[in-house]
C-alpha atoms as a PDB file:
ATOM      1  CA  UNK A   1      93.359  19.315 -78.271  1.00  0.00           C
ATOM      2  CA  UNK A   2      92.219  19.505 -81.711  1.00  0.00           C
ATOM      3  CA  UNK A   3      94.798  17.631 -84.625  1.00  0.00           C
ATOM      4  CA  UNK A   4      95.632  20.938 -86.061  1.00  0.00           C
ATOM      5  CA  UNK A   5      96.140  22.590 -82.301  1.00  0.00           C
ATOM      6  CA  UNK A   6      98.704  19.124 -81.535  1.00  0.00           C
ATOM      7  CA  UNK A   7     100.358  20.343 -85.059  1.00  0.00           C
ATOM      8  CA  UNK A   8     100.774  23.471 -84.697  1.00  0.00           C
ATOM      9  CA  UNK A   9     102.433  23.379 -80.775  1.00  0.00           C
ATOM     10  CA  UNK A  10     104.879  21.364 -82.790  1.00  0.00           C
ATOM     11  CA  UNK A  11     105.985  24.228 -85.031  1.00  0.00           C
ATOM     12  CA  UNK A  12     106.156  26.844 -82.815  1.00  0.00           C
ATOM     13  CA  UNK A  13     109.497  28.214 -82.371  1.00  0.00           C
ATOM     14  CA  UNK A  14     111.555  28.882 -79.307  1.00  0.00           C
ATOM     15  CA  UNK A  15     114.989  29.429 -78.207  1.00  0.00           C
ATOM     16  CA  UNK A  16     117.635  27.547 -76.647  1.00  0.00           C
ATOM     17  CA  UNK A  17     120.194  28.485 -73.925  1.00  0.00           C
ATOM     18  CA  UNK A  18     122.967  28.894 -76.769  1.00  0.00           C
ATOM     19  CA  UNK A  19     119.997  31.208 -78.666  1.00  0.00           C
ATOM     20  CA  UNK A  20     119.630  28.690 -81.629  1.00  0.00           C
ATOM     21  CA  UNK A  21     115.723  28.310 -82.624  1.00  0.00           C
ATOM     22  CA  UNK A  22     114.152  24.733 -81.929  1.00  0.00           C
ATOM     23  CA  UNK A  23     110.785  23.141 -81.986  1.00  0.00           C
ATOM     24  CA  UNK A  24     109.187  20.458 -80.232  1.00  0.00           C
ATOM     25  CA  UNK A  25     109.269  19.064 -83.590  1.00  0.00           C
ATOM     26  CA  UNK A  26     113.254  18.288 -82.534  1.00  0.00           C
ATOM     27  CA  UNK A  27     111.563  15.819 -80.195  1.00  0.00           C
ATOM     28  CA  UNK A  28     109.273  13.912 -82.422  1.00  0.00           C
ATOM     29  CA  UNK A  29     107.733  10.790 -81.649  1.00  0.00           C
ATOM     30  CA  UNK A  30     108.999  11.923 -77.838  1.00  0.00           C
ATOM     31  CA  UNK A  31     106.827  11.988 -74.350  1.00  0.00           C
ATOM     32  CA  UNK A  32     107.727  15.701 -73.210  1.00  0.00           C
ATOM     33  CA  UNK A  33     107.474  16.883 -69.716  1.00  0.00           C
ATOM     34  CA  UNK A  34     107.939  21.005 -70.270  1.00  0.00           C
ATOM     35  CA  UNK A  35     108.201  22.669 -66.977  1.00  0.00           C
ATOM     36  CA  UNK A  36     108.761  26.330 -66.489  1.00  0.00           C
ATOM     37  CA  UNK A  37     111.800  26.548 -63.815  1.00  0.00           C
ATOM     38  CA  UNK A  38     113.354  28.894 -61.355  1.00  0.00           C
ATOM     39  CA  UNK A  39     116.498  28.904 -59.427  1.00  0.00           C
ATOM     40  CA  UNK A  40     115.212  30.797 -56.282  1.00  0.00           C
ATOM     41  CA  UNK A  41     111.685  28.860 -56.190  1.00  0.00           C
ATOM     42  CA  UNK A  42     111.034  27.013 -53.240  1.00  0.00           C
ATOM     43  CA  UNK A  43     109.687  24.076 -55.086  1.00  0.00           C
ATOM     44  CA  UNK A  44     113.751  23.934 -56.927  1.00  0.00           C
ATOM     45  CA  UNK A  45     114.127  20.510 -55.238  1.00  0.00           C
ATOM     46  CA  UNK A  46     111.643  19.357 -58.377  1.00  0.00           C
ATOM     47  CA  UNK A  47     114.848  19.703 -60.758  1.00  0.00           C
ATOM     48  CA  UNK A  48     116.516  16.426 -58.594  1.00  0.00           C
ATOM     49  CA  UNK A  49     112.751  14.487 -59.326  1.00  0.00           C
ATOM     50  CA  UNK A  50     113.000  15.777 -62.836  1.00  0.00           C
ATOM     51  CA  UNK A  51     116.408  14.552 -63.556  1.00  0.00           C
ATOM     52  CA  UNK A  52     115.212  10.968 -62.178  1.00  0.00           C
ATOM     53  CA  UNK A  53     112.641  10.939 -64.884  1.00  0.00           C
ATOM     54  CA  UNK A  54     115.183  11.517 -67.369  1.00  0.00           C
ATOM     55  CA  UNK A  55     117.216   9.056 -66.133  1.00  0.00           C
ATOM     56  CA  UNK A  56     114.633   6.405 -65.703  1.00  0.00           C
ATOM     57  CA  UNK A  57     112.453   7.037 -68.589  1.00  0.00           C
ATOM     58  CA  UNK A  58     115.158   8.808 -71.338  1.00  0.00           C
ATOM     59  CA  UNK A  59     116.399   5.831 -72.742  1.00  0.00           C
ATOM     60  CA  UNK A  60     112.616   4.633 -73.908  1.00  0.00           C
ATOM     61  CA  UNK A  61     112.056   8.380 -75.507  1.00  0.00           C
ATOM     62  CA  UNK A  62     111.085  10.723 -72.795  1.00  0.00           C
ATOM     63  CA  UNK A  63     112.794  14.257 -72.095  1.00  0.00           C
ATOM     64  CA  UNK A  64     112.368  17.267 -69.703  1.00  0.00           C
ATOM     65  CA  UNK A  65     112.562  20.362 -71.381  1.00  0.00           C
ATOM     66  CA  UNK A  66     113.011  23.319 -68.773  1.00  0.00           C
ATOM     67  CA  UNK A  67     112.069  27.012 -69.585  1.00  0.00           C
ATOM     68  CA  UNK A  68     113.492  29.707 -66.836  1.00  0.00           C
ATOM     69  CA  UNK A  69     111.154  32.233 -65.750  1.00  0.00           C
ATOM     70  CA  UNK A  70     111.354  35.514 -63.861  1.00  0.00           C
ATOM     71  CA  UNK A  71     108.071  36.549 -64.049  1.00  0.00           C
ATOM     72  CA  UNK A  72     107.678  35.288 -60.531  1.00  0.00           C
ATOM     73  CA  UNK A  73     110.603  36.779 -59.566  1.00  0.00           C
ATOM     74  CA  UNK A  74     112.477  34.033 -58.466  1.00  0.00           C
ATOM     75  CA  UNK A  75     115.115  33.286 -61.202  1.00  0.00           C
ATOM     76  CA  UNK A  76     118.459  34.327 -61.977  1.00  0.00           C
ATOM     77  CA  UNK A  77     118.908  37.252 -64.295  1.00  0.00           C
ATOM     78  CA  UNK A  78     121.974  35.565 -66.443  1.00  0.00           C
ATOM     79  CA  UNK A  79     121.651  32.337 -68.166  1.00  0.00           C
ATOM     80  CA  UNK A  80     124.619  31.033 -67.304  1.00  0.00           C
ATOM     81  CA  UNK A  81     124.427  31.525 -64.148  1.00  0.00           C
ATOM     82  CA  UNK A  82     121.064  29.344 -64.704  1.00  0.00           C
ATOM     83  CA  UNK A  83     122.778  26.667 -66.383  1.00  0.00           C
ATOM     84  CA  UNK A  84     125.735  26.536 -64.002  1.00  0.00           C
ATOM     85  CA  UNK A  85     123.370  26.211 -60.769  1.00  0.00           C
ATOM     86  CA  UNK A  86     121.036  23.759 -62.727  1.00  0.00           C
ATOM     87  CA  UNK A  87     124.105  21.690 -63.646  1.00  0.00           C
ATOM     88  CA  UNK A  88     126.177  22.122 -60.391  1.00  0.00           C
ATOM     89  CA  UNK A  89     123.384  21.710 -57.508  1.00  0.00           C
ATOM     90  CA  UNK A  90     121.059  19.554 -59.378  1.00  0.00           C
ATOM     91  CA  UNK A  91     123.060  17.373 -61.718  1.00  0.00           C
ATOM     92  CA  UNK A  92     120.692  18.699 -64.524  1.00  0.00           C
ATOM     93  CA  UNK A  93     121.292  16.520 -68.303  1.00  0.00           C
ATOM     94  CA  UNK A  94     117.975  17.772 -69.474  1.00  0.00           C
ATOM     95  CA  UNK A  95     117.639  20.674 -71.807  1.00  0.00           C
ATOM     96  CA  UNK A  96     117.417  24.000 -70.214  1.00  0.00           C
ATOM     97  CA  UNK A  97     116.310  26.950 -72.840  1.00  0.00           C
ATOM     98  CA  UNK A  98     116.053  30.354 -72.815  1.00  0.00           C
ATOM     99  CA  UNK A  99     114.326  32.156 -70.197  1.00  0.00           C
ATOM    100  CA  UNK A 100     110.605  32.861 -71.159  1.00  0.00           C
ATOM    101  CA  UNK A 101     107.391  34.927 -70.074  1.00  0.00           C
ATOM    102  CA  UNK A 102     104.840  31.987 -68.983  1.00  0.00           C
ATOM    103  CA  UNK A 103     101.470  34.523 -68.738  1.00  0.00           C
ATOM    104  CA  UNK A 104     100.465  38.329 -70.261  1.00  0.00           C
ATOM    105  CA  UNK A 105     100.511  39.352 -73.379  1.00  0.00           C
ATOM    106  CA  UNK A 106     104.241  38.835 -73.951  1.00  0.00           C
ATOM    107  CA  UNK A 107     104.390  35.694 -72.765  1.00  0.00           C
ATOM    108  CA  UNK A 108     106.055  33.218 -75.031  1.00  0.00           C
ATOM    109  CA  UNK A 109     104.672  31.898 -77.832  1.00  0.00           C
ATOM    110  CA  UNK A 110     104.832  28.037 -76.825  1.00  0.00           C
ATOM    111  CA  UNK A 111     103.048  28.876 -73.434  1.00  0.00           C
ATOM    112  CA  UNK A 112     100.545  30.820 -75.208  1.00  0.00           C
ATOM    113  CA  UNK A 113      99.339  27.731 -76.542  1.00  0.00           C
ATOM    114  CA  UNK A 114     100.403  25.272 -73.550  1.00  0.00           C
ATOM    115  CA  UNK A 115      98.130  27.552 -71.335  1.00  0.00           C
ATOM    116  CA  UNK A 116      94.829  26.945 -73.428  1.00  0.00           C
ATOM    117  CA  UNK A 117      95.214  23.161 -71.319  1.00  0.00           C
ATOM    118  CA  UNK A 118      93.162  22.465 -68.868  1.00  0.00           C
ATOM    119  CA  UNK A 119      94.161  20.384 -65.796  1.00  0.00           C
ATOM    120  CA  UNK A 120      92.068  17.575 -63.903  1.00  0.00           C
ATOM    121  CA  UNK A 121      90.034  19.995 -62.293  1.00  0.00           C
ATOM    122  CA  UNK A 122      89.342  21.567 -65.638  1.00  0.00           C
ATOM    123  CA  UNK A 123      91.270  24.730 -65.039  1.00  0.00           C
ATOM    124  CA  UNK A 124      92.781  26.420 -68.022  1.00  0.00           C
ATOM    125  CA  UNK A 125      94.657  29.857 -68.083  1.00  0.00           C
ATOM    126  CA  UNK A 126      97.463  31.593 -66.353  1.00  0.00           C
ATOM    127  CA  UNK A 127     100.332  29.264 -64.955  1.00  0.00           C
ATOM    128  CA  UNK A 128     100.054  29.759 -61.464  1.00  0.00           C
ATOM    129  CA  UNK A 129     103.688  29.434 -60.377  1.00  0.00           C
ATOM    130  CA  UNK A 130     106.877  27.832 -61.526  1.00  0.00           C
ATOM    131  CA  UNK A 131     107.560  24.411 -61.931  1.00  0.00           C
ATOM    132  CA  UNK A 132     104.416  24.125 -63.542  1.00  0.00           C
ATOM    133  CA  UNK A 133     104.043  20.832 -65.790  1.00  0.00           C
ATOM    134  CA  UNK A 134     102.924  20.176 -69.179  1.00  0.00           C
ATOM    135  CA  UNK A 135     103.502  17.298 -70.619  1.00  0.00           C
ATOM    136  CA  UNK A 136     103.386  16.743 -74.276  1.00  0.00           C
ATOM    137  CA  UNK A 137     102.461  13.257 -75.795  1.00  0.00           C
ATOM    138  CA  UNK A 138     103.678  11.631 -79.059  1.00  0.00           C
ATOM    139  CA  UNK A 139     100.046  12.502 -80.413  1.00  0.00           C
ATOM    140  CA  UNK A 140     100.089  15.826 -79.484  1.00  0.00           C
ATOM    141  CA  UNK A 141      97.812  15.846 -76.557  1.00  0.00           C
ATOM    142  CA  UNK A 142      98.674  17.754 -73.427  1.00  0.00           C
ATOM    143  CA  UNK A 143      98.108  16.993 -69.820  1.00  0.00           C
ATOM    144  CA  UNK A 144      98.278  19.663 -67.469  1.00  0.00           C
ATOM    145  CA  UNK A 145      99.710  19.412 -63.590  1.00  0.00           C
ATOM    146  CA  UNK A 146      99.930  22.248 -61.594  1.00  0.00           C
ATOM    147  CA  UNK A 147     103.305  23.729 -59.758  1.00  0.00           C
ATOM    148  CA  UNK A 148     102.826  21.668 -56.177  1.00  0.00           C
ATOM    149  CA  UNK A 149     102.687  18.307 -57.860  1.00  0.00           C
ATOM    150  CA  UNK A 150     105.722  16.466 -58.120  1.00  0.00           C
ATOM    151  CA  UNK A 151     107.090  15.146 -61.121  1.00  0.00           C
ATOM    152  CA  UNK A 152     107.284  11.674 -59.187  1.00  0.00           C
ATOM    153  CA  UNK A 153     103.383  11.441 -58.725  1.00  0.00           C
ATOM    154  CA  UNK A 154     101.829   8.707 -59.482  1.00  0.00           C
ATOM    155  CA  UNK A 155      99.728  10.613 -61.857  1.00  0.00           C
ATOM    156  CA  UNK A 156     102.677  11.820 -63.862  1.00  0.00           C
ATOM    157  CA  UNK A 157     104.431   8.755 -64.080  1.00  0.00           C
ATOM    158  CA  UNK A 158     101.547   6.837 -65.297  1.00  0.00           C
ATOM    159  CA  UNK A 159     100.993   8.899 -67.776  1.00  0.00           C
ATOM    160  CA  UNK A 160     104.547   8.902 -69.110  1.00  0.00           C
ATOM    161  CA  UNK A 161     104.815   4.675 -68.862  1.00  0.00           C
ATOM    162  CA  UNK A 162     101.476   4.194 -70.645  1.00  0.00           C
ATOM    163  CA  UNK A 163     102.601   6.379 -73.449  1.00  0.00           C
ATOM    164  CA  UNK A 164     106.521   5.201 -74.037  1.00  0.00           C
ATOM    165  CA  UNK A 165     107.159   1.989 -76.325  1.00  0.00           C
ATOM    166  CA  UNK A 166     107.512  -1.239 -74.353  1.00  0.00           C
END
């Protein structure tokens, strides 16, 4: 990513559960993991691995920001019936925003952008499912990792330990 691209993902507004606007901006200086979520997905059990990051690695500036999506058809149609099963099954402390398009032309603004990232294989383009994984570094760059990975791989957490202060 280009300084001004790392800039601009920054300042580009979205909403939170409560519908107040917020950047990623609010996080500065942060290591991000943004992962588009669904209740109904089978890969849910990531929200228990995703909460263990935030435990582990929140104190030392690192923060899972969730964003529901329906556009696979497998989340909840009221948001607080998101938050309550995010918070009741999973134990979820990590913010959990509005629900958002992740691909088409009406997709949200913020995945718009994340979606221009290419993964290890060099892939860029559509998010292929939910619980996909973007995470955001201090410096703006953006690593990619694709819905089956785990939060908990190896190539996740390394990323997020070689980029948190000491």
């Amino acid at each position: 990513m280009t300084e001004a691209t790392a800039t601009d993902i920054r300042n580009i507004p979205f909403t939170t559960a409560d519908g107040q606007e917020a950047t990623l901006a609010d996080y500065d200086g942060q290591v991000l993991l943004i992962v588009n979520v669904a209740s109904r997905c089978g890969l849910a059990p990531q929200y228990e691995q995703l909460e263990q990051l935030k435990k582990t690695y929140g104190p030392r500036g690192f923060d899972v920001l969730a964003f529901p999506s329906n556009q696979f058809l497998q989340e909840l149609s009221n948001m607080d019936d998101i938050l309550e099963y995010c918070s009741t099954t999973w134990g979820v402390t990590f913010p959990v925003f509005d629900k958002v398009r992740v691909n088409g032309k009406k997709a949200a603004p913020l995945y718009k952008e994340l979606t221009k990232t290419e993964d290890v294989e060099g892939k860029s383009g559509r998010v292929e499912w939910n619980f996909e994984k973007f995470l955001v570094l201090p410096d703006g760059q953006v690593k990619r990792f694709r819905p089956r990975m785990k939060p908990d791989d190896p190539a996740i957490v390394s990323v997020i330990e070689e980029n948190l202060p000491a």
